[in-house]
C-alpha atoms as a PDB file:
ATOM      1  CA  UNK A   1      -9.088 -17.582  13.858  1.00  0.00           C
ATOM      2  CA  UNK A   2      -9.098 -21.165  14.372  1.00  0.00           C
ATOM      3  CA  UNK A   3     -10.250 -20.662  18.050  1.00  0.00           C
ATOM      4  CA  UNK A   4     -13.131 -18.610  16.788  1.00  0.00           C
ATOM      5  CA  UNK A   5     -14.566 -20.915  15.062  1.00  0.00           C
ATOM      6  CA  UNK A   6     -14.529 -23.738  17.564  1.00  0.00           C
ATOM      7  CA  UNK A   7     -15.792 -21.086  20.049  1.00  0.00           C
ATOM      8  CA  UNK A   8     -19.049 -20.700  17.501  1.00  0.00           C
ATOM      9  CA  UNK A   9     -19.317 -24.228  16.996  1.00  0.00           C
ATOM     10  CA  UNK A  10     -19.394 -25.017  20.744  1.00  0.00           C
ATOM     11  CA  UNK A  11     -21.830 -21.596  21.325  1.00  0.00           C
ATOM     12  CA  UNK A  12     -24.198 -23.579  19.039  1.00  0.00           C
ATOM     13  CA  UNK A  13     -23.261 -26.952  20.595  1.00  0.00           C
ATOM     14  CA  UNK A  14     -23.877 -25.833  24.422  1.00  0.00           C
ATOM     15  CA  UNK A  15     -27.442 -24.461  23.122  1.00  0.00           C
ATOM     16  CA  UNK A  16     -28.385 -27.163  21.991  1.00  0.00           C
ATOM     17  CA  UNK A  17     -27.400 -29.294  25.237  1.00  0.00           C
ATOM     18  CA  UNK A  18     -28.756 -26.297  27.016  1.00  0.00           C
ATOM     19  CA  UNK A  19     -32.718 -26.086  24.793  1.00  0.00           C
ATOM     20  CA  UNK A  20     -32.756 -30.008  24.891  1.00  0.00           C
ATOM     21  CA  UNK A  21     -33.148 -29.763  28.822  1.00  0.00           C
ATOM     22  CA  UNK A  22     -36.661 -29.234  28.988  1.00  0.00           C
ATOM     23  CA  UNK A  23     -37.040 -32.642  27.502  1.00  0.00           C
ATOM     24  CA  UNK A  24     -33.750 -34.624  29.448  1.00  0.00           C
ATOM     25  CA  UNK A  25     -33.662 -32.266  32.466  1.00  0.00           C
ATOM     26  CA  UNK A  26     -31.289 -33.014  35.452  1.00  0.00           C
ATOM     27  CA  UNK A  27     -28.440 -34.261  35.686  1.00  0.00           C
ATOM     28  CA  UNK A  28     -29.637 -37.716  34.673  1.00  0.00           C
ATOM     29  CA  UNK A  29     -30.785 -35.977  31.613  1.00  0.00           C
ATOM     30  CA  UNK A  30     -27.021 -34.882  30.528  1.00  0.00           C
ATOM     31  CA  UNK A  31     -25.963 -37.969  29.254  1.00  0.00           C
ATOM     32  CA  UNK A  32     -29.069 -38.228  26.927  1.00  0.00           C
ATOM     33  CA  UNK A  33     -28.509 -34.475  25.919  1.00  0.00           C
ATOM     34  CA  UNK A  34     -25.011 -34.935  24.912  1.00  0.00           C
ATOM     35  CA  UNK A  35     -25.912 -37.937  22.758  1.00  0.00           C
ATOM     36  CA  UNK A  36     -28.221 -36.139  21.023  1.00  0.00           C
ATOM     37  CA  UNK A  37     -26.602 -33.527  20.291  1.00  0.00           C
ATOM     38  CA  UNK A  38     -23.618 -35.991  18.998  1.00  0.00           C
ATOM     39  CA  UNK A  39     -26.157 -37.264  16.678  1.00  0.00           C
ATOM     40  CA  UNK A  40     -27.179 -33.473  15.411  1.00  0.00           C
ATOM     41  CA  UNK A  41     -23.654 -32.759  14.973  1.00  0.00           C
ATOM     42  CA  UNK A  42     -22.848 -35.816  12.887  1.00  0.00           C
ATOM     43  CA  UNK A  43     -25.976 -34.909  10.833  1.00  0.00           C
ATOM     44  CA  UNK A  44     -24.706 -31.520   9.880  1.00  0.00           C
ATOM     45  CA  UNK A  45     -21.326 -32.229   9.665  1.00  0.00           C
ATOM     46  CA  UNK A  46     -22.405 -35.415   6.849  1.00  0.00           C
ATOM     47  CA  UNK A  47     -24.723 -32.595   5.289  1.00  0.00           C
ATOM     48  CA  UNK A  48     -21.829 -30.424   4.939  1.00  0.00           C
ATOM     49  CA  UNK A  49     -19.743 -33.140   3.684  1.00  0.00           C
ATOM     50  CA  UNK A  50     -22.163 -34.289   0.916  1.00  0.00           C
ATOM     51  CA  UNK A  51     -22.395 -30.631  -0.514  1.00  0.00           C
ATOM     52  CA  UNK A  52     -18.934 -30.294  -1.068  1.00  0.00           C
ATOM     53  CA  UNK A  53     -18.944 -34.139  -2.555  1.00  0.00           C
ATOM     54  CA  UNK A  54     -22.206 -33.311  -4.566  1.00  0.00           C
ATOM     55  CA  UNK A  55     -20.535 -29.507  -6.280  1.00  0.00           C
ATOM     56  CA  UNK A  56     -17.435 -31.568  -6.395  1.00  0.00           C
ATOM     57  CA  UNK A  57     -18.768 -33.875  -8.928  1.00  0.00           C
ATOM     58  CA  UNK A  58     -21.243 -31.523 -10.487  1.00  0.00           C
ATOM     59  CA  UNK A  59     -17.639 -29.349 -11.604  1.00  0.00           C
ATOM     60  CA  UNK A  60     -16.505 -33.012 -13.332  1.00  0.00           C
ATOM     61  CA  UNK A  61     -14.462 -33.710 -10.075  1.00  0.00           C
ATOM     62  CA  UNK A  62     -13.210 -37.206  -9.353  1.00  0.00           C
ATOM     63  CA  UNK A  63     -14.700 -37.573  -5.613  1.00  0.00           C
ATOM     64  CA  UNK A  64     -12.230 -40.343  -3.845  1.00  0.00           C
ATOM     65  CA  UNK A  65     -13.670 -40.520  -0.529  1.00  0.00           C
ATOM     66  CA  UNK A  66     -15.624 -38.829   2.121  1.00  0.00           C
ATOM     67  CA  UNK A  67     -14.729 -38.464   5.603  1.00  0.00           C
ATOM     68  CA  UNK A  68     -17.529 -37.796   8.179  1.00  0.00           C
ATOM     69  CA  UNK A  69     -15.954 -38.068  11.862  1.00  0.00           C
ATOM     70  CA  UNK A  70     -14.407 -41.597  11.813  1.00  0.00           C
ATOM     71  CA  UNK A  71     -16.378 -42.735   9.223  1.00  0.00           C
ATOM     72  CA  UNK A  72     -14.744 -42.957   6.144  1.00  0.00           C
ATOM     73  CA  UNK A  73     -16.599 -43.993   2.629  1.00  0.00           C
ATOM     74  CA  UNK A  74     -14.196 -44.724  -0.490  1.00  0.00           C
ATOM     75  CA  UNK A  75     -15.432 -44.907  -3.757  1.00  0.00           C
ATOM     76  CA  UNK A  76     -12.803 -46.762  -5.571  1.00  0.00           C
ATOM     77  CA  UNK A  77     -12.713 -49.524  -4.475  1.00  0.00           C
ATOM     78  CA  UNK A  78     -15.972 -48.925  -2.629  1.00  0.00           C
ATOM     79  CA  UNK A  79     -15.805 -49.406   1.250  1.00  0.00           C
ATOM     80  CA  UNK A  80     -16.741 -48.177   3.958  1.00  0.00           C
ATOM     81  CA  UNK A  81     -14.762 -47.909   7.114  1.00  0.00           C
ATOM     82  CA  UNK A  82     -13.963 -46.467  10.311  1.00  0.00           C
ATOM     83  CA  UNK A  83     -10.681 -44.534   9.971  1.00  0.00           C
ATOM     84  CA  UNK A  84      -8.725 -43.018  13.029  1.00  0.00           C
ATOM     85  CA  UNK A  85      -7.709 -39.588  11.960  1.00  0.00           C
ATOM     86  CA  UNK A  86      -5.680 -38.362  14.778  1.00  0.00           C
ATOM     87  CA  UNK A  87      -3.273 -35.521  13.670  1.00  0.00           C
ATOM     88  CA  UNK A  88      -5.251 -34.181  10.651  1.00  0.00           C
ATOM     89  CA  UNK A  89      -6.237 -31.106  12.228  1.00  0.00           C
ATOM     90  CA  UNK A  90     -10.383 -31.192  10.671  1.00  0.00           C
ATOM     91  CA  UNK A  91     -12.859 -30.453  13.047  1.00  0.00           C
ATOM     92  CA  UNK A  92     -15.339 -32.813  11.679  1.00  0.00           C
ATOM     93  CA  UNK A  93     -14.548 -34.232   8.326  1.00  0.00           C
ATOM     94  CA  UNK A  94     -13.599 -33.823   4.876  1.00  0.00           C
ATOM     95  CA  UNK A  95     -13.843 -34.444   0.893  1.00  0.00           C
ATOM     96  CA  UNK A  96     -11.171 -35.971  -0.817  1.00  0.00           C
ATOM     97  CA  UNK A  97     -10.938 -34.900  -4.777  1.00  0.00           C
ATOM     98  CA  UNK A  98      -9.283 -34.180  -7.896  1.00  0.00           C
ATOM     99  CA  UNK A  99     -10.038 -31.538 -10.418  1.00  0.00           C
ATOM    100  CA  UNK A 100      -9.012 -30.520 -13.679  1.00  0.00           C
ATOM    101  CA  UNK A 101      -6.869 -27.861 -14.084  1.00  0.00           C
ATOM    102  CA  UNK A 102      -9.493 -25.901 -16.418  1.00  0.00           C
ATOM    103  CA  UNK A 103     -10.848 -22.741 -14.515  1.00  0.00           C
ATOM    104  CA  UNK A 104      -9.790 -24.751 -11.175  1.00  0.00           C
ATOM    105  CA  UNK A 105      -9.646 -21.814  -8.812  1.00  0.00           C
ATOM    106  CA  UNK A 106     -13.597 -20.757  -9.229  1.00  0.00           C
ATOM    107  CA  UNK A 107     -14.439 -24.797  -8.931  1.00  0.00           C
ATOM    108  CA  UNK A 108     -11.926 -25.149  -5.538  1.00  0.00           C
ATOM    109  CA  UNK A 109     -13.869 -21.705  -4.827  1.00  0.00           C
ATOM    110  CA  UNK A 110     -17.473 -23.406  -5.739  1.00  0.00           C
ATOM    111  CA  UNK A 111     -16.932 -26.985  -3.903  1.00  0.00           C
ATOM    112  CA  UNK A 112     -15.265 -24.758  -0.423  1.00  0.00           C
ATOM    113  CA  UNK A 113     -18.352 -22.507  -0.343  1.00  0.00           C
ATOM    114  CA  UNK A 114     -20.728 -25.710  -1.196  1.00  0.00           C
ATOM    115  CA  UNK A 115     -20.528 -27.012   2.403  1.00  0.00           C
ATOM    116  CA  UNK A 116     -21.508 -24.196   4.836  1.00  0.00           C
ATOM    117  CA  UNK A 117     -24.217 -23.688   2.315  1.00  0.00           C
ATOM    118  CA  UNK A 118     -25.198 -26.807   2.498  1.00  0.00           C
ATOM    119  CA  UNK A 119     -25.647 -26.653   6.188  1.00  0.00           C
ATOM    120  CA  UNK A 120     -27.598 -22.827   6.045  1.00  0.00           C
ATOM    121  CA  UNK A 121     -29.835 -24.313   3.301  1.00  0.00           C
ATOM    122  CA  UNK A 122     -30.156 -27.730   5.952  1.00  0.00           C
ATOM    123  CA  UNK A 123     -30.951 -25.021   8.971  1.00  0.00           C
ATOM    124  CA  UNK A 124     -32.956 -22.763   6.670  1.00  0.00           C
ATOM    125  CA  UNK A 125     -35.019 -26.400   5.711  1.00  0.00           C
ATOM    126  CA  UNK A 126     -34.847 -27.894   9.708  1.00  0.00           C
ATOM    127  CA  UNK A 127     -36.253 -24.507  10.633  1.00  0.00           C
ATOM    128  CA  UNK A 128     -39.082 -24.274   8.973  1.00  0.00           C
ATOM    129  CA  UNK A 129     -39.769 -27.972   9.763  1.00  0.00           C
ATOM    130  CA  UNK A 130     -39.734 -27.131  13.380  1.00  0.00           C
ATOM    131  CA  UNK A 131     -41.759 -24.261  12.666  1.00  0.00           C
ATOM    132  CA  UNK A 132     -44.791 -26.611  10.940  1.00  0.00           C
ATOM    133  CA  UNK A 133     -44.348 -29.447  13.609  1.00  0.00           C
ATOM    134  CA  UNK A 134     -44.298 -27.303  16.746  1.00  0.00           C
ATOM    135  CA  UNK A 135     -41.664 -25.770  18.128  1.00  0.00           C
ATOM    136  CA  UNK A 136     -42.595 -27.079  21.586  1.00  0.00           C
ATOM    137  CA  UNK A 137     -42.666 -30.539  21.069  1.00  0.00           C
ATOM    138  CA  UNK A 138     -39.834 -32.938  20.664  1.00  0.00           C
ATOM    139  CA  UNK A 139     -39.633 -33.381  17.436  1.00  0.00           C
ATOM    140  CA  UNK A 140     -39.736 -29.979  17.056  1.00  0.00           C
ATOM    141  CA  UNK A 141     -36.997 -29.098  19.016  1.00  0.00           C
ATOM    142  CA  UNK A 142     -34.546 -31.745  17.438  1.00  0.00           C
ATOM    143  CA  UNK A 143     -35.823 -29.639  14.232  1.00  0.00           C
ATOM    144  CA  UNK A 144     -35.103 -26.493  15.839  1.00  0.00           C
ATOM    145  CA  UNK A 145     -31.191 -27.810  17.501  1.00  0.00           C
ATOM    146  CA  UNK A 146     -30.221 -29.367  13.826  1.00  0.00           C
ATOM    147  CA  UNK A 147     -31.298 -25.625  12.667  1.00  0.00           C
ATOM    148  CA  UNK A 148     -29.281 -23.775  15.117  1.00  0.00           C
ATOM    149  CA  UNK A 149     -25.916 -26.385  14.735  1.00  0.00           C
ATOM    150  CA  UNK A 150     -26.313 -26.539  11.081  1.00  0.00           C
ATOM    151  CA  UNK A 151     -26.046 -22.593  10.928  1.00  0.00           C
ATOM    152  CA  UNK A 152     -23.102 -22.913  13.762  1.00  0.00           C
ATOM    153  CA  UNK A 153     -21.233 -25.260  11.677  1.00  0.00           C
ATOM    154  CA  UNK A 154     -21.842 -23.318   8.709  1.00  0.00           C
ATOM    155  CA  UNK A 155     -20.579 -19.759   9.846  1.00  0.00           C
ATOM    156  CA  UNK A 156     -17.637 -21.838  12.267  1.00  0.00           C
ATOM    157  CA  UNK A 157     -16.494 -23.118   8.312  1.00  0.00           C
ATOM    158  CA  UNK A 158     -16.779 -19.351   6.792  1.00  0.00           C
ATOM    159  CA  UNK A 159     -13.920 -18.324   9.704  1.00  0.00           C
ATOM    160  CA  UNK A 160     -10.569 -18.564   7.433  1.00  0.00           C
ATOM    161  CA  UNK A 161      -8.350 -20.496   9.371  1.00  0.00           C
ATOM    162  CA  UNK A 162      -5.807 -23.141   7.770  1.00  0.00           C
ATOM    163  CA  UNK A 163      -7.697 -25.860   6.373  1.00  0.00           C
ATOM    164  CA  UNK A 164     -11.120 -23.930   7.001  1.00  0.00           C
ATOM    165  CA  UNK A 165     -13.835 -23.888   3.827  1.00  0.00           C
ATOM    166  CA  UNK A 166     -12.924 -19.677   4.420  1.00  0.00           C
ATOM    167  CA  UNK A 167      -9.170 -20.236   4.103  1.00  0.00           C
ATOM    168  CA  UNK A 168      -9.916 -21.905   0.967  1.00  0.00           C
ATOM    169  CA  UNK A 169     -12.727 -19.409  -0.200  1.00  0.00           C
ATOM    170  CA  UNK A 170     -10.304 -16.355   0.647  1.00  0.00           C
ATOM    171  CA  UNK A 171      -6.679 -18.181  -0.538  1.00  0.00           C
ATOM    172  CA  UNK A 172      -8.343 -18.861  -3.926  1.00  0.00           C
ATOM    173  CA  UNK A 173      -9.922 -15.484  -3.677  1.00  0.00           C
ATOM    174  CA  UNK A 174      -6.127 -13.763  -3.603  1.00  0.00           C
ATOM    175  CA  UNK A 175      -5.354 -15.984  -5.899  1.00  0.00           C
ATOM    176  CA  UNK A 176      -7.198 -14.712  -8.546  1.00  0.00           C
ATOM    177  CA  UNK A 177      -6.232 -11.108  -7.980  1.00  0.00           C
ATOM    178  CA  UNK A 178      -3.029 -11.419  -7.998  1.00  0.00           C
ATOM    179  CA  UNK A 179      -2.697 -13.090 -11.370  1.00  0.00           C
ATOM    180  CA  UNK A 180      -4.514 -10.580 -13.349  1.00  0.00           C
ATOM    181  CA  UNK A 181      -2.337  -8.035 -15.093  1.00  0.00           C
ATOM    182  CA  UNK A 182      -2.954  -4.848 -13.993  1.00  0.00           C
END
């Protein structure tokens, strides 16, 4: 599953490398392509990250820190940092948290589903931005390839594989089930 969702990540990825050509064509163009779409990537990826920091707290959560790529922001004591996270097995980043015990496995439920909806509601808002602008000028069409790699990243996090926002979703899911009498 796992492989799935870094093929739909890098479907959305190579798109974007791929619609961004008309602007950076050749191959002197690929270097300025890739950056971009670094950029894009980190965008969505700290977009995704902030709505599971953001439901987090609004469910009375005690947010620690929040990992975007190698950036790393603690709250207590506040900092920020560049970490090395070699070995942790996250594709992009992560929340770090503690919750009450009270109703726990709808919140764990609430704060996994909070991030790949934060990046349809950021492609569903990028969109239509792209849409006003122009789709066919450049501002547009970093608009338009946020859109498509927010709503990449967003289905690539639904895929349940260990540690994915859908392994969390469906784990807490079965969870539930099996604890009510039947």
């Amino acid at each position: 599953m796992r492989a799935l969702a870094i093929l739909i990540f890098l479907v959305t990825a190579f798109g974007v490398v791929g619609i961004l050509a008309d602007y950076f064509p050749g191959a002197a163009g690929l270097i300025p392509r890739l950056v971009i779409d670094a950029l894009l990537a980190f965008v969505a990826v700290l977009v995704h990250e902030l709505g599971h920091a953001a439901t987090a707290r609004r469910l009375g959560a005690d947010v620690h820190s929040i990992v975007v790529l190698p950036f790393e922001l603690r709250f207590r004591p506040r900092k920020l940092r560049m970490k090395w996270r070699a070995g942790h097995g996250d594709l992009g980043g992560y929340v770090a948290y503690t919750l009450d015990r009270i109703a726990a496995r709808r919140k764990h439920m609430a704060i996994a589903a909070a991030g790949p909806a934060a990046n349809l509601l950021l492609a569903l808002v990028a969109g239509l931005l792209a849409g006003k602008v122009g789709p066919q000028t450049l501002p547009g069409t970093l608009l338009g390839a946020l859109a498509m790699l927010s709503v990449g990243m967003g289905l690539a996090n639904l895929v349940p594989f260990k540690g994915s926002d859908g392994h969390q979703i469906l784990h807490r899911f079965r969870q539930g089930r099996s604890v009510r009498p039947g």
